[in-house]
Protein backbone atom coordinates (compact mmCIF):
# COMPACT_ATOMS: atom_id res chain seq x y z
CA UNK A 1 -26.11 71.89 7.21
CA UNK A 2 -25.51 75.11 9.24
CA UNK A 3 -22.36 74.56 11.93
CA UNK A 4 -23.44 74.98 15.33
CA UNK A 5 -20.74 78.09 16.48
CA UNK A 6 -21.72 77.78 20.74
CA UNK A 7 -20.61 74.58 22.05
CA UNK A 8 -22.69 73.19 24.76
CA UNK A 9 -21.09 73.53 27.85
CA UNK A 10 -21.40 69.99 30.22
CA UNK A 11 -24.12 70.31 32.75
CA UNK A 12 -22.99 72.10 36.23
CA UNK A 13 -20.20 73.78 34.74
CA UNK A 14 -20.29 77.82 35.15
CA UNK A 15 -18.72 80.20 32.13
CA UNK A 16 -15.85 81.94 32.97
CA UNK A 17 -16.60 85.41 32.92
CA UNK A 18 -12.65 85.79 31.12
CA UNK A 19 -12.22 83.32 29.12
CA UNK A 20 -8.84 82.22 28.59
CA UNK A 21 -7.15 82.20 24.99
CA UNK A 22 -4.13 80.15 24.01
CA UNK A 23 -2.38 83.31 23.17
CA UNK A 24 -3.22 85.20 26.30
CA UNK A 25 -1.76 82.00 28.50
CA UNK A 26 1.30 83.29 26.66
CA UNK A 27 1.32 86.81 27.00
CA UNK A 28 0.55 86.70 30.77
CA UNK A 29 3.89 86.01 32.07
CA UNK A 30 5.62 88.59 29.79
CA UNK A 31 3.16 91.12 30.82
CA UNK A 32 3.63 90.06 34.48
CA UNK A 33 7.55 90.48 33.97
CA UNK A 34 7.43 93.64 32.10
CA UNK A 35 5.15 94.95 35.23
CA UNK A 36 7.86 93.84 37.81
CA UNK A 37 10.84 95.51 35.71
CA UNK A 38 9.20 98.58 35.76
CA UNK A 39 8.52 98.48 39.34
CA UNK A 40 11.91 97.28 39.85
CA UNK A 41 13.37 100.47 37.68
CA UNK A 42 11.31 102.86 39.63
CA UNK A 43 12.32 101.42 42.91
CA UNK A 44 15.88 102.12 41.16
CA UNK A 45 15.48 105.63 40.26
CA UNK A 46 14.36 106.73 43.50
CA UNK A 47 17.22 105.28 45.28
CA UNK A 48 19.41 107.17 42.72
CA UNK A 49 17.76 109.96 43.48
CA UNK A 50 17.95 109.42 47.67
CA UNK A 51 21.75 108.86 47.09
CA UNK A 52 22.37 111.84 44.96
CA UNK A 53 20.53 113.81 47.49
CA UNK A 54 22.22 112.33 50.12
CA UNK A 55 25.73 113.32 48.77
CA UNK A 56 24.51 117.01 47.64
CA UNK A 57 23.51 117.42 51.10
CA UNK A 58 27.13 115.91 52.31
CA UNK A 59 28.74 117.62 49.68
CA UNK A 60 27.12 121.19 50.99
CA UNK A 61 27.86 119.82 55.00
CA UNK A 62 31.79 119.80 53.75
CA UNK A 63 31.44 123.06 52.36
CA UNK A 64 30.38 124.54 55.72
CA UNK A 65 32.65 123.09 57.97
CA UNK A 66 35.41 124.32 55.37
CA UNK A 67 34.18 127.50 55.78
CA UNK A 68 34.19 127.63 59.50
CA UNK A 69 37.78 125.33 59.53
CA UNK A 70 39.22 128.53 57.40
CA UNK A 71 37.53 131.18 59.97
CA UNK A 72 38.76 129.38 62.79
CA UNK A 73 42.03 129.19 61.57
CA UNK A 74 42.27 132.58 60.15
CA UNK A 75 41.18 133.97 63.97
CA UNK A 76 43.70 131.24 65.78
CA UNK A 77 47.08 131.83 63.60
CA UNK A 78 46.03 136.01 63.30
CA UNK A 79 44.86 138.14 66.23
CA UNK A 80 42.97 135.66 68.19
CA UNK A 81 40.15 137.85 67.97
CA UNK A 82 36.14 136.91 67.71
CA UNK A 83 32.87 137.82 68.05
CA UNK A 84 29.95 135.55 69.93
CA UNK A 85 26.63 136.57 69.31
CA UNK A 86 24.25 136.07 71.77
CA UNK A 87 20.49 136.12 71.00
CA UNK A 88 17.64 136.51 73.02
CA UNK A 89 13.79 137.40 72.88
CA UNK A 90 13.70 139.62 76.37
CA UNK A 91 15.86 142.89 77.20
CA UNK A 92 19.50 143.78 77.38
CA UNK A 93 19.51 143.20 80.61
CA UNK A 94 18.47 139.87 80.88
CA UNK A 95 20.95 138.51 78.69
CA UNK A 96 23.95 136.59 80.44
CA UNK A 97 26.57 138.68 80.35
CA UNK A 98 28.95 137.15 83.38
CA UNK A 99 32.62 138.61 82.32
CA UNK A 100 35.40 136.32 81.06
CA UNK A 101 39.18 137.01 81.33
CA UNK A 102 39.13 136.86 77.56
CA UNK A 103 36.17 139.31 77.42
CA UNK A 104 36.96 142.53 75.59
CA UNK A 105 36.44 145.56 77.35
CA UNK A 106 33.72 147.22 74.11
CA UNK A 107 30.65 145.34 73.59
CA UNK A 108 28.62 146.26 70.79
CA UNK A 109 24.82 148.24 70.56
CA UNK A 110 22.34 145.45 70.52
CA UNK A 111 20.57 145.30 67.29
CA UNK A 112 17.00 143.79 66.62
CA UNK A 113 16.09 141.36 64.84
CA UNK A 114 12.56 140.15 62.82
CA UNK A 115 11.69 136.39 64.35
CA UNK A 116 9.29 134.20 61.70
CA UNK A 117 8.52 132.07 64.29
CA UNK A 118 5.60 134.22 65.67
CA UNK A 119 8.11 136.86 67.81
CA UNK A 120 8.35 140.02 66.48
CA UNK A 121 11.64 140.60 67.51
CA UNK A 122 14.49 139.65 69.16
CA UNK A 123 17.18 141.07 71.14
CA UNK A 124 21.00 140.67 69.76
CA UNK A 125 24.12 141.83 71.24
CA UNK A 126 27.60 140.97 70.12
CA UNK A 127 30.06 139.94 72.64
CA UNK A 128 34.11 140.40 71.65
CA UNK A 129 36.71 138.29 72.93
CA UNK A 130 40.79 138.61 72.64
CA UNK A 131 41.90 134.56 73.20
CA UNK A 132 45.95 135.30 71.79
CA UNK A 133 47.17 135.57 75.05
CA UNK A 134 45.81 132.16 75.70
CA UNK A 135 47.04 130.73 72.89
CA UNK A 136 50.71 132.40 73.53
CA UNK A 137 50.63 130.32 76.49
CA UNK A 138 49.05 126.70 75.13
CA UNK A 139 52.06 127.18 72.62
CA UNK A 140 54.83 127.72 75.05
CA UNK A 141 53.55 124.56 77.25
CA UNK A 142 53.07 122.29 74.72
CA UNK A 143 55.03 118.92 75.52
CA UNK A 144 55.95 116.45 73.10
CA UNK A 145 56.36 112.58 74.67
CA UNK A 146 58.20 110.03 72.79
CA UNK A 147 57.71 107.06 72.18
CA UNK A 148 60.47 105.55 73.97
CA UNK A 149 59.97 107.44 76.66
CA UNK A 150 60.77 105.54 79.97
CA UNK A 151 58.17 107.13 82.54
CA UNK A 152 55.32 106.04 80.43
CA UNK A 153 57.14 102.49 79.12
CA UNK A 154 56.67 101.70 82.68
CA UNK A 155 53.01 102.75 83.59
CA UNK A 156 52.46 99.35 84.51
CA UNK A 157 54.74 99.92 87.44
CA UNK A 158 54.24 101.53 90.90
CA UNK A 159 53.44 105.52 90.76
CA UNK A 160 53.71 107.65 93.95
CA UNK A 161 52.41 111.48 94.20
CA UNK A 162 49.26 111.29 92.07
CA UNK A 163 45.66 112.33 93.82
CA UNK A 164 43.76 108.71 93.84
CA UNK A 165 39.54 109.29 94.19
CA UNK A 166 37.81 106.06 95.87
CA UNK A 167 35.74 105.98 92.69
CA UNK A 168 35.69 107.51 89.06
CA UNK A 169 32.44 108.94 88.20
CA UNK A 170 31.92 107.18 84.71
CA UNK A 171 29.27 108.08 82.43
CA UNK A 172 27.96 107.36 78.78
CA UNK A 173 27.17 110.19 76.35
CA UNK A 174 25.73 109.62 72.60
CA UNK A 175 27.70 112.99 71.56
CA UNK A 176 30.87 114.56 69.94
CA UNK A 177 33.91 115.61 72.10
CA UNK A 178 33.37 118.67 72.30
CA UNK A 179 29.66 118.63 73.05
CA UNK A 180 30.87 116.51 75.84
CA UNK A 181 33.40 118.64 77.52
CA UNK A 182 31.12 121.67 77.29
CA UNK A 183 28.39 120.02 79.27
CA UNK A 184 31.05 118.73 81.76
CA UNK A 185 33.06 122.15 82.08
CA UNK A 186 29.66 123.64 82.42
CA UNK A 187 28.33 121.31 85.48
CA UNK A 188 31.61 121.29 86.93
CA UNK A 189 33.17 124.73 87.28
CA UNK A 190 35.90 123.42 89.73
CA UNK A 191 37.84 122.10 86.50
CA UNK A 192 38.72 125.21 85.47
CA UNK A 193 40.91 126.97 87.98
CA UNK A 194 40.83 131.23 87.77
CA UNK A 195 43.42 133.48 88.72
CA UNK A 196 43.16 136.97 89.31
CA UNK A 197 46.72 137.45 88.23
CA UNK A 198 47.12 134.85 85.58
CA UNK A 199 45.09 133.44 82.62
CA UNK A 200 42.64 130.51 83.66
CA UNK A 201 43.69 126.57 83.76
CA UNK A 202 42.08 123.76 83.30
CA UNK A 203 41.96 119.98 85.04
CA UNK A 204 39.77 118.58 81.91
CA UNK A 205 41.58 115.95 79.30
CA UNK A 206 40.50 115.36 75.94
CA UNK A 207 41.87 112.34 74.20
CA UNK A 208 42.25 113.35 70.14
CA UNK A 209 42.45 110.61 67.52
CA UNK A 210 45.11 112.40 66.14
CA UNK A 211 46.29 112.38 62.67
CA UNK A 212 50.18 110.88 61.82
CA UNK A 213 50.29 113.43 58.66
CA UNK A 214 49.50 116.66 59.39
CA UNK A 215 48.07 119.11 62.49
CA UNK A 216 44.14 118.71 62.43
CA UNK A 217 44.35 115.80 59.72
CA UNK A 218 41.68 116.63 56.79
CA UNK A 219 40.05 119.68 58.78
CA UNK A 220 41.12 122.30 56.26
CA UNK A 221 39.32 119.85 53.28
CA UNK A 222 36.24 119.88 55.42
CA UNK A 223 36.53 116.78 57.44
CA UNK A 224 34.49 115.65 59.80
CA UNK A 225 36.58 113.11 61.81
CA UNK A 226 36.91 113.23 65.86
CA UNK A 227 40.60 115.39 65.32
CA UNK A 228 38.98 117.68 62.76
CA UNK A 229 36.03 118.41 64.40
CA UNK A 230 38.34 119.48 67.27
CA UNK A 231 41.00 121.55 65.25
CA UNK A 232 37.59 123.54 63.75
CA UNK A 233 36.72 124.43 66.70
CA UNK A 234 39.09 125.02 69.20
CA UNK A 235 42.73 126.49 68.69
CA UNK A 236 44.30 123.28 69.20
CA UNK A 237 46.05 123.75 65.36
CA UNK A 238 48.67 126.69 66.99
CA UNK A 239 49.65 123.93 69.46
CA UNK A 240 50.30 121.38 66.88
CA UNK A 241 52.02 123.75 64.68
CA UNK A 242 54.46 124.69 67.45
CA UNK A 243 58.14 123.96 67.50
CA UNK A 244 57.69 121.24 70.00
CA UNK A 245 55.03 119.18 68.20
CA UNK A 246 56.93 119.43 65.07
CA UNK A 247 58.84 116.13 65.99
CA UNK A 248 55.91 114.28 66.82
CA UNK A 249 55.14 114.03 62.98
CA UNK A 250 58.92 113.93 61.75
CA UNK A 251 58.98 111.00 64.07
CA UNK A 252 55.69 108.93 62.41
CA UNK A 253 57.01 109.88 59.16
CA UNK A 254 60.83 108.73 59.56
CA UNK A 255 59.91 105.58 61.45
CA UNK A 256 56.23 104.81 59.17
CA UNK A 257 58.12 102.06 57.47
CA UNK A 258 60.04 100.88 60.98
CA UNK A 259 56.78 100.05 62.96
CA UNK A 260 54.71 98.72 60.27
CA UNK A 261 51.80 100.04 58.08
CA UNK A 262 49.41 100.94 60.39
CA UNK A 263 50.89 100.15 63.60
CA UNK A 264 52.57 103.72 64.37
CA UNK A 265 54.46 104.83 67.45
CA UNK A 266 53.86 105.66 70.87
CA UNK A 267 54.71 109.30 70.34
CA UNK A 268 52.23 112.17 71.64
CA UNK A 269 51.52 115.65 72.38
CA UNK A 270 50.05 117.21 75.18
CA UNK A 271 48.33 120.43 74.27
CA UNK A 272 47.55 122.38 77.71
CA UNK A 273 44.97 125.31 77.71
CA UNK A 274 43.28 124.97 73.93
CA UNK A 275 40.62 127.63 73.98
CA UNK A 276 37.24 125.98 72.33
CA UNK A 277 34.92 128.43 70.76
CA UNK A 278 32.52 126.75 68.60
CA UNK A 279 29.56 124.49 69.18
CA UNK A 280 30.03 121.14 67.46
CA UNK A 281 26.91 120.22 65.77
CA UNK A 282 24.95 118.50 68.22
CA UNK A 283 25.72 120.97 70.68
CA UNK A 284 22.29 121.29 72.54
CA UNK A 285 23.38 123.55 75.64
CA UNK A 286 22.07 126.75 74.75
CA UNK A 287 18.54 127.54 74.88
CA UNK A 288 17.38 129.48 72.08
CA UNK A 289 18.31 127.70 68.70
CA UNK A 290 19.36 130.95 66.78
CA UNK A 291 22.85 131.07 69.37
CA UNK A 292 23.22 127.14 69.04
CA UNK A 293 23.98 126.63 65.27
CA UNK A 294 26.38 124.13 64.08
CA UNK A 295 29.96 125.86 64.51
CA UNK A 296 28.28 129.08 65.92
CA UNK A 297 31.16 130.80 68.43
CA UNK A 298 30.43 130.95 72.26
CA UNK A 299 32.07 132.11 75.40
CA UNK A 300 35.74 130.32 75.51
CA UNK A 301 36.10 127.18 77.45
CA UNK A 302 39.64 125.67 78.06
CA UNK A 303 40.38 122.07 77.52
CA UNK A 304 43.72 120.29 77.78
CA UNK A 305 44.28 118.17 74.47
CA UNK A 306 46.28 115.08 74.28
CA UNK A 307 47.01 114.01 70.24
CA UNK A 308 47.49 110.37 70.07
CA UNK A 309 47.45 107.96 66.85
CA UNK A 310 45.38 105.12 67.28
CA UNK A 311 46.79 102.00 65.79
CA UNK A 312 45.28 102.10 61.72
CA UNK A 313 43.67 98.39 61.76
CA UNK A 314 42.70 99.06 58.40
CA UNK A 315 45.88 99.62 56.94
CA UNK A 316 47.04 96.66 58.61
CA UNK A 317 44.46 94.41 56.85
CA UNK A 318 44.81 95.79 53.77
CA UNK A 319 48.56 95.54 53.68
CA UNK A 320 49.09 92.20 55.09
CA UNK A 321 47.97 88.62 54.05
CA UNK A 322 46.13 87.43 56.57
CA UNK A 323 44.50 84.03 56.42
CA UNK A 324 42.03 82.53 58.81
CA UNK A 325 44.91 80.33 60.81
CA UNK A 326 47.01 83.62 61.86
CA UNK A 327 44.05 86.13 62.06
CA UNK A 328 44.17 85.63 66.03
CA UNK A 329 48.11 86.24 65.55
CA UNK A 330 47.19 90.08 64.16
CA UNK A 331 44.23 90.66 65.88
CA UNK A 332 46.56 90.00 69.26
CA UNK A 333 48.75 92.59 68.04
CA UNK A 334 46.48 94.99 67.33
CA UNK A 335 44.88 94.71 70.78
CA UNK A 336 48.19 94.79 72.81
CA UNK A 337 49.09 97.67 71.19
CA UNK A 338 46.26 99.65 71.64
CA UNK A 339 45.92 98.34 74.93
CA UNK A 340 49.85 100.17 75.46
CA UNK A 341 49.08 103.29 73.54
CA UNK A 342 45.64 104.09 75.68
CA UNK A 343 47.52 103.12 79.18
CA UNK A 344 50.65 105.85 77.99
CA UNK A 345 48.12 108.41 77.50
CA UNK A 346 46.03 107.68 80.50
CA UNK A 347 49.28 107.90 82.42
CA UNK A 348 50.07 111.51 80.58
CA UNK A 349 47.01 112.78 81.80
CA UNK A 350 48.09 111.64 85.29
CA UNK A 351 51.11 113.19 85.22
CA UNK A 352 49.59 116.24 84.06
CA UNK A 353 47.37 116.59 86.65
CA UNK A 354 44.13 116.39 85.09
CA UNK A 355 41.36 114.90 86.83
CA UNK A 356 38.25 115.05 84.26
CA UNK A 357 38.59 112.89 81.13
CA UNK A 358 36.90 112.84 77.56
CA UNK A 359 37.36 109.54 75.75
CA UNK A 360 35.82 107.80 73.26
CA UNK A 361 35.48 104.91 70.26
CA UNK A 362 39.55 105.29 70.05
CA UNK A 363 40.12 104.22 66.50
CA UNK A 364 36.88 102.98 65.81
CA UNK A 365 36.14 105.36 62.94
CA UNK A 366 38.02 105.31 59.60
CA UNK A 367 41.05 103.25 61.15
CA UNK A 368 38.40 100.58 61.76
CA UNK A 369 39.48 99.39 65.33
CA UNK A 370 37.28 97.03 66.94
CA UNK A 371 34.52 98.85 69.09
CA UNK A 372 34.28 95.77 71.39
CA UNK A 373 37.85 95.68 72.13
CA UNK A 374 38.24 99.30 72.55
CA UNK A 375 35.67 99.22 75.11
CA UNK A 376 37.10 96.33 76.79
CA UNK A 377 40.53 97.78 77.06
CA UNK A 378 39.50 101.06 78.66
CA UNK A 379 37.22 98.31 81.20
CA UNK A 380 40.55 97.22 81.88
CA UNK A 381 42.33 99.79 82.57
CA UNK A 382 40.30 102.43 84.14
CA UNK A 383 37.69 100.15 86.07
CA UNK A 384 37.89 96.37 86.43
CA UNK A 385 41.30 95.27 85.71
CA UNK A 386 42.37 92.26 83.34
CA UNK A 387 42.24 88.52 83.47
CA UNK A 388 46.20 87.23 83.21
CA UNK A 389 47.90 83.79 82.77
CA UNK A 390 48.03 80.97 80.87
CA UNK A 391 46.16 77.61 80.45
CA UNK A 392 48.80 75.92 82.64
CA UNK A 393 49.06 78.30 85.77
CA UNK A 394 45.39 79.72 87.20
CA UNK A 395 44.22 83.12 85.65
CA UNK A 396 44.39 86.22 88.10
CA UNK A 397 42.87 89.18 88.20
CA UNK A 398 45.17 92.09 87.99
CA UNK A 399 43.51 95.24 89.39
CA UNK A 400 43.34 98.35 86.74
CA UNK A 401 46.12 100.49 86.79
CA UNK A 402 44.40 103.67 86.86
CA UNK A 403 41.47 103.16 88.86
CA UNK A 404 40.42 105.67 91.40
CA UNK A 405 43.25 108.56 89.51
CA UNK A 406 40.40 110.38 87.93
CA UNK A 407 37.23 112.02 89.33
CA UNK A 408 35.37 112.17 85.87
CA UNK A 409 35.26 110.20 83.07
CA UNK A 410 33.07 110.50 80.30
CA UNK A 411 33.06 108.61 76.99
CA UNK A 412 32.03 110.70 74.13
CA UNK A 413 30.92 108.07 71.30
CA UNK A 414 28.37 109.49 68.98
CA UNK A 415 26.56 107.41 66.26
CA UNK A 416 25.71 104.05 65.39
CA UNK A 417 29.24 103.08 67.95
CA UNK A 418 27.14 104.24 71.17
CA UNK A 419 25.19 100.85 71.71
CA UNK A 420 28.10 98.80 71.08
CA UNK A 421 30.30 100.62 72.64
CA UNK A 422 28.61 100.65 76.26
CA UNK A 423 27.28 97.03 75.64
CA UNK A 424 30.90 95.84 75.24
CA UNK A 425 32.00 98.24 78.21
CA UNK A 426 29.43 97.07 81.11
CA UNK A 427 29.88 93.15 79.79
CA UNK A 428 33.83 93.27 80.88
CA UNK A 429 32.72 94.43 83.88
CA UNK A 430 30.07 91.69 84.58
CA UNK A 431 32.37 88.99 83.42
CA UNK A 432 35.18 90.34 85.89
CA UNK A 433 32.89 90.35 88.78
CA UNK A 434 31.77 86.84 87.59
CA UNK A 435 35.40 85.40 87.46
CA UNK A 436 35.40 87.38 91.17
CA UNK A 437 32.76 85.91 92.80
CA UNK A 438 33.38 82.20 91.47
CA UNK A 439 37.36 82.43 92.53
């Protein structure tokens, strides 16, 4: 008898067109895996290769700004001499050449240039400027402020003799502090005050995130933190290195252990007339790219630098136990410090005379402050005042100390810190005008 080989399939059932074996139901899932892992390792090796990118391109960043730290200081600590280059597609004559009392009396034979980006040519002419007498003087008037001193222990007291403006003008900007100032010098000539028998002054403040360690912190490694970017590009380093600022870090190293890892002193110098001559890197001012490159020298602008440690959060967390029952306890700390520390220096910059600041995320960076609460606490102090009292009495309002002492403020917070930052800012304000209206 001959075996029948096709089985007869029941009657309205169709053939699979892929018939499936015993031994391909097993395969299948293996074959699916394998399929996934691969996906899964190529997914892998292109982040790898992001990342490695990503640092290479860092690495090269760091290289640069060490480069132009080392320039900067080699022209701030020497002869105070440097060249800005000033580019431009049209004639001599049309380039802005408006003298400045650090201007050099030589300016060089314009030299041409081939331009790939469909100009034949452009015009270039090299500008010299001698800033040594400037930084003579922004050495000599350096002031160093304790931290016990008495006139700013007390800023929470009454203060006669200072200017008082109905209003500050306050505004936001998503930029570096030095990108900031140069706009705000630039719209507001009246902050810079020129002499025909003197060197120029200035009325602008710039709050520095300063370093406990050393003058400029990492700037000479090629850092890239608020205080670095600052000592690469201004001559705020010959301040820092003077006589008087010398005690500022003998005193945060003598008394590290004294006020607690990470908390640091009150102590601070005030750096009057630093000359800034570089663009930061998202300086966007200038018109024609070629003269706006990152750490490019321009004309001289003066700004009056204030060096400040912010309270090192991070440290403090690191160093410390802290469980989830006495986190309040540190966090407290932390806040009523910083709230101190940001009132002495707003009252330094009153005393000083200034009346245009540049603030910012103080702290938020590396020392990992709290954005919120930084916001909130210059809220409080320059703007809507502070909720005090307890759960038995009432809670007051007490008005902000330093409302109305300033004409300009602008907060210079760069990054993914902006949003946060002016969230946290305009939401003290709302709930003080809240508590106001309902009291």
């Amino acid at each position: 008898m001959t075996r029948n080989s096709a089985q007869r399939l029941p009657q309205g059932r169709a053939r699979s067109s892929a018939p499936i074996h015993p031994l391909t139901a097993i395969k299948q899932p293996s074959i699916t895996k394998a399929c996934s892992k691969r996906q899964y390792n190529k997914q892998e090796h292109f982040k790898r290769q992001r990342r490695q990118l990503a640092f290479a391109a860092h690495r090269a960043k760091r290289c640069e700004w060490l480069d132009i730290a080392r320039d900067t200081q080699r022209i701030v600590l020497g002869d105070g001499k440097y060249v800005e280059e000033r580019l431009s597609a049209h004639s001599v004559s049309s380039l802005d050449l408006s003298p400045s009392p650090f201007q050099c009396s030589e300016v060089s034979v314009p030299v041409i240039y081939s331009h790939p980006q469909g100009h034949s040519s452009a015009t270039a002419i090299h500008v010299h400027y001698d800033i040594a007498p400037q930084i003579v003087v922004s050495k000599q008037g350096t002031t160093f402020y304790p931290h016990c001193s008495p006139e700013l222990a007390n800023w929470r007291g009454i203060r006669g003799n200072t200017s008082s403006f109905v209003s500050s003008n306050i505004s936001f900007a998503p930029k570096s502090t030095l990108t900031a100032a140069r706009r705000l010098i630039t719209a507001n000539p009246r902050f810079t005050k020129q002499s025909p028998n003197s060197l120029p002054s200035s009325s602008l403040g710039v709050l520095s995130f300063a370093s406990a360690k050393r003058p400029g912190g990492g700037f000479l490694h090629g850092g890239d933190e608020q205080e670095e970017t600052l000592a690469r590009s201004t001559s705020l380093v010959a301040s820092l290195r003077s006589e008087q600022a010398k005690e500022f870090y003998q005193t945060h190293r003598k008394f590290l252990n004294v006020d607690g890892a990470g908390l640091h002193d009150h102590s601070m110098v005030y750096s009057p007339g630093v000359v800034a001559f570089r663009s930061d890197d998202d300086d966007d001012i200038d018109v024609d790219p070629a003269s706006s490159r990152s750490g490019s020298t321009i004309a001289p602008y003066l700004v009056n630098v204030l060096s400040s440690v912010p309270v090192n959060a991070a440290a403090i967390r690191q160093n410390y136990l802290i469980t989830s029952s006495d986190a309040h306890i540190f966090e407290d700390g932390i806040r009523n410090t910083m709230r101190d520390r940001m009132a002495r220096a707003l009252r330094i910059f009153e005393i000083r005379g200034d009346r245009a600041l540049v603030l910012g995320a103080f702290g938020c960076g590396s020392r990992q402050n709290n954005v919120e609460m930084v916001a909130e606490l210059w809220a409080e102090l320059l703007v809507c005042g502070s909720r005090e009292g307890t759960e038995a009495s009432k809670e007051e309002i007490k008005p902000a100390k330093f409302k109305g002492v300033f004409e300009e403020i602008v907060f210079a917070v760069s990054g993914k810190l902006f949003e946060p930052f002016k969230r946290a800012f305009d939401m003290k304000l709302f709930e003080i005008e809240v508590m106001k209206a309902a009291s």
